[in-house]
C-alpha atoms as a PDB file:
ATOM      1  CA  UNK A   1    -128.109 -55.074-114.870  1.00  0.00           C
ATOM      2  CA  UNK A   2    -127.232 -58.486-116.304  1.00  0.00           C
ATOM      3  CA  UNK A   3    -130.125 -60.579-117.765  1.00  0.00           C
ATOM      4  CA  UNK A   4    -129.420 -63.405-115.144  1.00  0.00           C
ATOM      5  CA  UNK A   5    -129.338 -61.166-112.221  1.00  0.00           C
ATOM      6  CA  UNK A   6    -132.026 -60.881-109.969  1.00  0.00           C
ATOM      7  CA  UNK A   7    -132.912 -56.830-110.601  1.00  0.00           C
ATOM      8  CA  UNK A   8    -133.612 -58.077-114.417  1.00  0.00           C
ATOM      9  CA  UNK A   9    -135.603 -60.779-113.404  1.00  0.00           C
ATOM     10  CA  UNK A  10    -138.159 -57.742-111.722  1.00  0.00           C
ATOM     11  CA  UNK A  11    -137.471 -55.011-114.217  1.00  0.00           C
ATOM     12  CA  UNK A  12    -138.424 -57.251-116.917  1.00  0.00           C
ATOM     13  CA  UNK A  13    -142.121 -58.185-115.335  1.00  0.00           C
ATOM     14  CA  UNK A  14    -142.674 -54.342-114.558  1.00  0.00           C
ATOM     15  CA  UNK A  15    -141.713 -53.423-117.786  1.00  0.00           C
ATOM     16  CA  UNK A  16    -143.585 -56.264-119.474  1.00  0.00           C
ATOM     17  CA  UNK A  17    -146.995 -55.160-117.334  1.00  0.00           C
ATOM     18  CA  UNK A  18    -146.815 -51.987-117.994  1.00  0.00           C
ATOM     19  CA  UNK A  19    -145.945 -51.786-121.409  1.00  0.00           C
ATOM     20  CA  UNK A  20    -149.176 -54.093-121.837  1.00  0.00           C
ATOM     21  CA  UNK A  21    -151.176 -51.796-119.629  1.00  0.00           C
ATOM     22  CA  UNK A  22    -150.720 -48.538-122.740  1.00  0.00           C
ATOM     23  CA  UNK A  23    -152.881 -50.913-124.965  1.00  0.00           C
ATOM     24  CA  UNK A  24    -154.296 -49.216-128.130  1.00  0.00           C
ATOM     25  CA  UNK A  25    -152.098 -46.058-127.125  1.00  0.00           C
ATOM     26  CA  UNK A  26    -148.852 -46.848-129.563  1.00  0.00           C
ATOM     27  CA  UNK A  27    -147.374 -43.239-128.804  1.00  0.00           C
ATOM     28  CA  UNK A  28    -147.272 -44.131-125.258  1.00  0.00           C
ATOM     29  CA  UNK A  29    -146.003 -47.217-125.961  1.00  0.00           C
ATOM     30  CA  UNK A  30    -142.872 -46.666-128.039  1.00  0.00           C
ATOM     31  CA  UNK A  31    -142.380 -43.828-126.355  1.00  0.00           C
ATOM     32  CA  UNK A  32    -142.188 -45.888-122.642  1.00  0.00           C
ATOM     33  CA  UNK A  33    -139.978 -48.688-124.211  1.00  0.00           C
ATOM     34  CA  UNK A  34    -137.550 -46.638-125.552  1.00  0.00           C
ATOM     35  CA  UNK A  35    -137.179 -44.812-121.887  1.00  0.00           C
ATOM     36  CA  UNK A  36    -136.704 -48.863-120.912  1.00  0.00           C
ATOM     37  CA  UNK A  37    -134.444 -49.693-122.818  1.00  0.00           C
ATOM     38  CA  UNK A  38    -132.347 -46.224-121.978  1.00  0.00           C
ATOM     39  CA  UNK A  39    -132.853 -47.389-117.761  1.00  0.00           C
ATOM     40  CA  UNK A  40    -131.578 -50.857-118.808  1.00  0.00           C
ATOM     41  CA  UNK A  41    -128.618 -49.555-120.498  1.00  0.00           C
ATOM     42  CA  UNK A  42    -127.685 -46.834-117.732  1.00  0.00           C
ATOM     43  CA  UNK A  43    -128.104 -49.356-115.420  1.00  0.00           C
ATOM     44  CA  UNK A  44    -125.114 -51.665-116.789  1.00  0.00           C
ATOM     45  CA  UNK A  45    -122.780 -48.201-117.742  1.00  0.00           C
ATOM     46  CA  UNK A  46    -123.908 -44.994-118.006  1.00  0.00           C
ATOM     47  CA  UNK A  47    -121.548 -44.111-120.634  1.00  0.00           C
ATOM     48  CA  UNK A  48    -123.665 -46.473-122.892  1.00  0.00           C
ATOM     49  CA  UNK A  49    -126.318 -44.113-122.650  1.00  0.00           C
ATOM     50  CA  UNK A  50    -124.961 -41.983-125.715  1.00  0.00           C
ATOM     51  CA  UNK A  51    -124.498 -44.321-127.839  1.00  0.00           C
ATOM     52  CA  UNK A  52    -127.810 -45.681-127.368  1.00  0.00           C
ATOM     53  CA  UNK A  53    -129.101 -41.959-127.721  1.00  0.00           C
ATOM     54  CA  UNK A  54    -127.183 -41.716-130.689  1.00  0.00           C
ATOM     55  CA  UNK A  55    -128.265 -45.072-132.786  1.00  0.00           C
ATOM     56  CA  UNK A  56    -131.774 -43.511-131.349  1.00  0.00           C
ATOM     57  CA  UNK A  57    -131.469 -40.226-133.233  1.00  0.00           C
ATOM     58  CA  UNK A  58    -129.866 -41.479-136.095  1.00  0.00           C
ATOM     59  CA  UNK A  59    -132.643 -44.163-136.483  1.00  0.00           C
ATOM     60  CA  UNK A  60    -135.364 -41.929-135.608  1.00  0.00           C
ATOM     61  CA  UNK A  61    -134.216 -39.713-138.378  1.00  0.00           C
ATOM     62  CA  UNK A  62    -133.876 -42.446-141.037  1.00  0.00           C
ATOM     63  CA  UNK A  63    -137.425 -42.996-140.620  1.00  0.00           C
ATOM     64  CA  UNK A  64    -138.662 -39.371-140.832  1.00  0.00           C
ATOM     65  CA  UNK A  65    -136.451 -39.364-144.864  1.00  0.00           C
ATOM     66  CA  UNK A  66    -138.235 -43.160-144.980  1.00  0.00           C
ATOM     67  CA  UNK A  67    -141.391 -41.044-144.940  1.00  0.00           C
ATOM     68  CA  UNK A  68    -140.612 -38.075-146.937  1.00  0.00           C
ATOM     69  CA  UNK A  69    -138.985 -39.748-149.582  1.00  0.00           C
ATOM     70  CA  UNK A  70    -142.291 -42.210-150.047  1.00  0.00           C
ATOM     71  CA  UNK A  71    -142.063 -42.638-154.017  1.00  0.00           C
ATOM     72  CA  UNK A  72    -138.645 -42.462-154.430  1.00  0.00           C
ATOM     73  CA  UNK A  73    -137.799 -46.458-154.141  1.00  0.00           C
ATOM     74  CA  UNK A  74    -134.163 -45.672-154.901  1.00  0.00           C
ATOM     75  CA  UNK A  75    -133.099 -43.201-152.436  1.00  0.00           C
ATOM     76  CA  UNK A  76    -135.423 -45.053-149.624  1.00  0.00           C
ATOM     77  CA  UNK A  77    -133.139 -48.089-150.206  1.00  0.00           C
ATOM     78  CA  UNK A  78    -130.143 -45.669-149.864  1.00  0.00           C
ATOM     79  CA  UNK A  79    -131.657 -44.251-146.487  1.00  0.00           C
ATOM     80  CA  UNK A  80    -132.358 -47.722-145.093  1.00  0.00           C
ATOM     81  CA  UNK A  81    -128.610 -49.286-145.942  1.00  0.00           C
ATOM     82  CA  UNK A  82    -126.795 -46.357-144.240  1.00  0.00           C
ATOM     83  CA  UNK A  83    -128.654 -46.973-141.064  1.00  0.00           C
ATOM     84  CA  UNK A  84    -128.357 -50.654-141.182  1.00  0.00           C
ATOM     85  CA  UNK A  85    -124.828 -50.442-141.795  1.00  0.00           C
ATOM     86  CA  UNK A  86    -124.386 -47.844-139.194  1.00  0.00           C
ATOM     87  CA  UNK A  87    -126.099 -50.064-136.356  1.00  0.00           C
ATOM     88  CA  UNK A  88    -124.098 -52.807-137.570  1.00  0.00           C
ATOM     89  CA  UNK A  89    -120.928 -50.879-138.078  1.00  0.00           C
ATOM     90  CA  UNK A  90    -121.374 -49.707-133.894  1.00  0.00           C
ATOM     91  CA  UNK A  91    -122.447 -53.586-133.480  1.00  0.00           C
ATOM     92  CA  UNK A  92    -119.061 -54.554-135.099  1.00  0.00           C
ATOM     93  CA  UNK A  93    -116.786 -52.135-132.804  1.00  0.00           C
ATOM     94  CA  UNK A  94    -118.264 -52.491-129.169  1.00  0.00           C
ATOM     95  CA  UNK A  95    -119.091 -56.577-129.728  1.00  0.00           C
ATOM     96  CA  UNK A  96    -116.636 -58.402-132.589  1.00  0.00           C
ATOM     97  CA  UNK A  97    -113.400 -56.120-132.258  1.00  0.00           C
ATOM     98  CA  UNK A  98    -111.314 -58.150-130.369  1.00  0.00           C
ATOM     99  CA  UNK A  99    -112.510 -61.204-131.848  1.00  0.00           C
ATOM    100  CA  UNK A 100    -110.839 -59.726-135.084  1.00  0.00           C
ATOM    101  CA  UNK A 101    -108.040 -58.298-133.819  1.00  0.00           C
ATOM    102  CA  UNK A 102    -107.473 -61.418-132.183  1.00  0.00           C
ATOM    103  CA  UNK A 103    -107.381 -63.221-135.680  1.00  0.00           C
ATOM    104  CA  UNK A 104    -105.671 -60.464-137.357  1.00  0.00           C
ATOM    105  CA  UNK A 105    -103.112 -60.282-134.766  1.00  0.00           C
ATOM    106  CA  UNK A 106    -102.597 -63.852-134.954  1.00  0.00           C
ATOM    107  CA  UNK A 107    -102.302 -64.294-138.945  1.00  0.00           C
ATOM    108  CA  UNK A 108     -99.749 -61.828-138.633  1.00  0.00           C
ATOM    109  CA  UNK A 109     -97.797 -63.136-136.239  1.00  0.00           C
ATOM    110  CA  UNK A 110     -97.824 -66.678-138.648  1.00  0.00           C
ATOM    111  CA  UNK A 111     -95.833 -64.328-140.649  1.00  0.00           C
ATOM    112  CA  UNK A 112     -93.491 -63.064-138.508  1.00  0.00           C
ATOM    113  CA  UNK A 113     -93.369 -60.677-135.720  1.00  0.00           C
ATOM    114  CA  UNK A 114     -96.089 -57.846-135.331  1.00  0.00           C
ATOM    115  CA  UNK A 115     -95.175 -54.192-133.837  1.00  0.00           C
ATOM    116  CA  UNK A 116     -99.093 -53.995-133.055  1.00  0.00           C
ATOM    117  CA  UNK A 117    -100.247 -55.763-129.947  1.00  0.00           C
ATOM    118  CA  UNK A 118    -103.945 -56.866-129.350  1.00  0.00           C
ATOM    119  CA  UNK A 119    -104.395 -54.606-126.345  1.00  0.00           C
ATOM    120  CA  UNK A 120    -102.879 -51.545-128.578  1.00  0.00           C
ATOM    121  CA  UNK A 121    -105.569 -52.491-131.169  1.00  0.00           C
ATOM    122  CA  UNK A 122    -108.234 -52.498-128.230  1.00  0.00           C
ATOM    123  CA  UNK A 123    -107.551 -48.807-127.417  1.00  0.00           C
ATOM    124  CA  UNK A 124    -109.190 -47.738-130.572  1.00  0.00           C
ATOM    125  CA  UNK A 125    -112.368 -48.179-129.583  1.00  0.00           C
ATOM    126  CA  UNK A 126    -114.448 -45.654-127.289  1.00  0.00           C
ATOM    127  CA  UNK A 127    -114.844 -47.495-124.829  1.00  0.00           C
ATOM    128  CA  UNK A 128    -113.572 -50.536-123.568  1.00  0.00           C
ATOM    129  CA  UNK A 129    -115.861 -53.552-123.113  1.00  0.00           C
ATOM    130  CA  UNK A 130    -113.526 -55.701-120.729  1.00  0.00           C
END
């Protein structure tokens, strides 16, 4: 599901409604947009659905230390870096790889001729985006 295709453009309106409709009842809430966001994902590629689990569970468990470590500024600033790098780290693979490998592959090639080719590069990653 593609956010200019015509299944968003009712998904969003349900989801919207009903999200609205658990007022005052935040469980319900988080709980139903997270289950949301997990049909919108499946619904583009299933295989998405683990790494959405996973950024869920690692998340999820940042905040639990967040809350156990409550006087302890230092380590709660250590907790909350390794998660943002770790959402930004899985950010950087599945969006900006190619982009960079791209430019790396290029500035190389300025220098003379690279073994490496982009599409090589491209087959580290899990899963490929194209």
């Amino acid at each position: 599901m593609l956010f200019n295709s015509v299944e968003f453009l009712i998904f969003l309106p349900i989801v919207f409604l009903l999200y609205w409709s658990m007022f005052r009842h935040t469980k319900a809430q988080n709980t139903f947009i997270v289950a949301a966001s997990y049909l919108f994902y499946g619904w583009w590629d299933l295989r998405f659905l683990l790494l959405i689990a996973l950024t869920t569970v690692c998340s999820y468990a940042c905040g639990v230390l967040l809350a156990q470590y409550n006087d302890k500024e230092n380590t709660r600033r250590i907790i909350c870096a390794a998660n943002i790098v770790l959402n930004i780290s899985i950010l950087f693979v599945y969006k900006y790889f190619d982009f960079f490998a791209d430019g790396l592959h290029a500035l190389l090639s300025t220098f003379g001729s690279v073994s490496l080719s982009v599409s090589d590069a491209s087959s580290f990653k899990p899963v490929d985006l194209r």
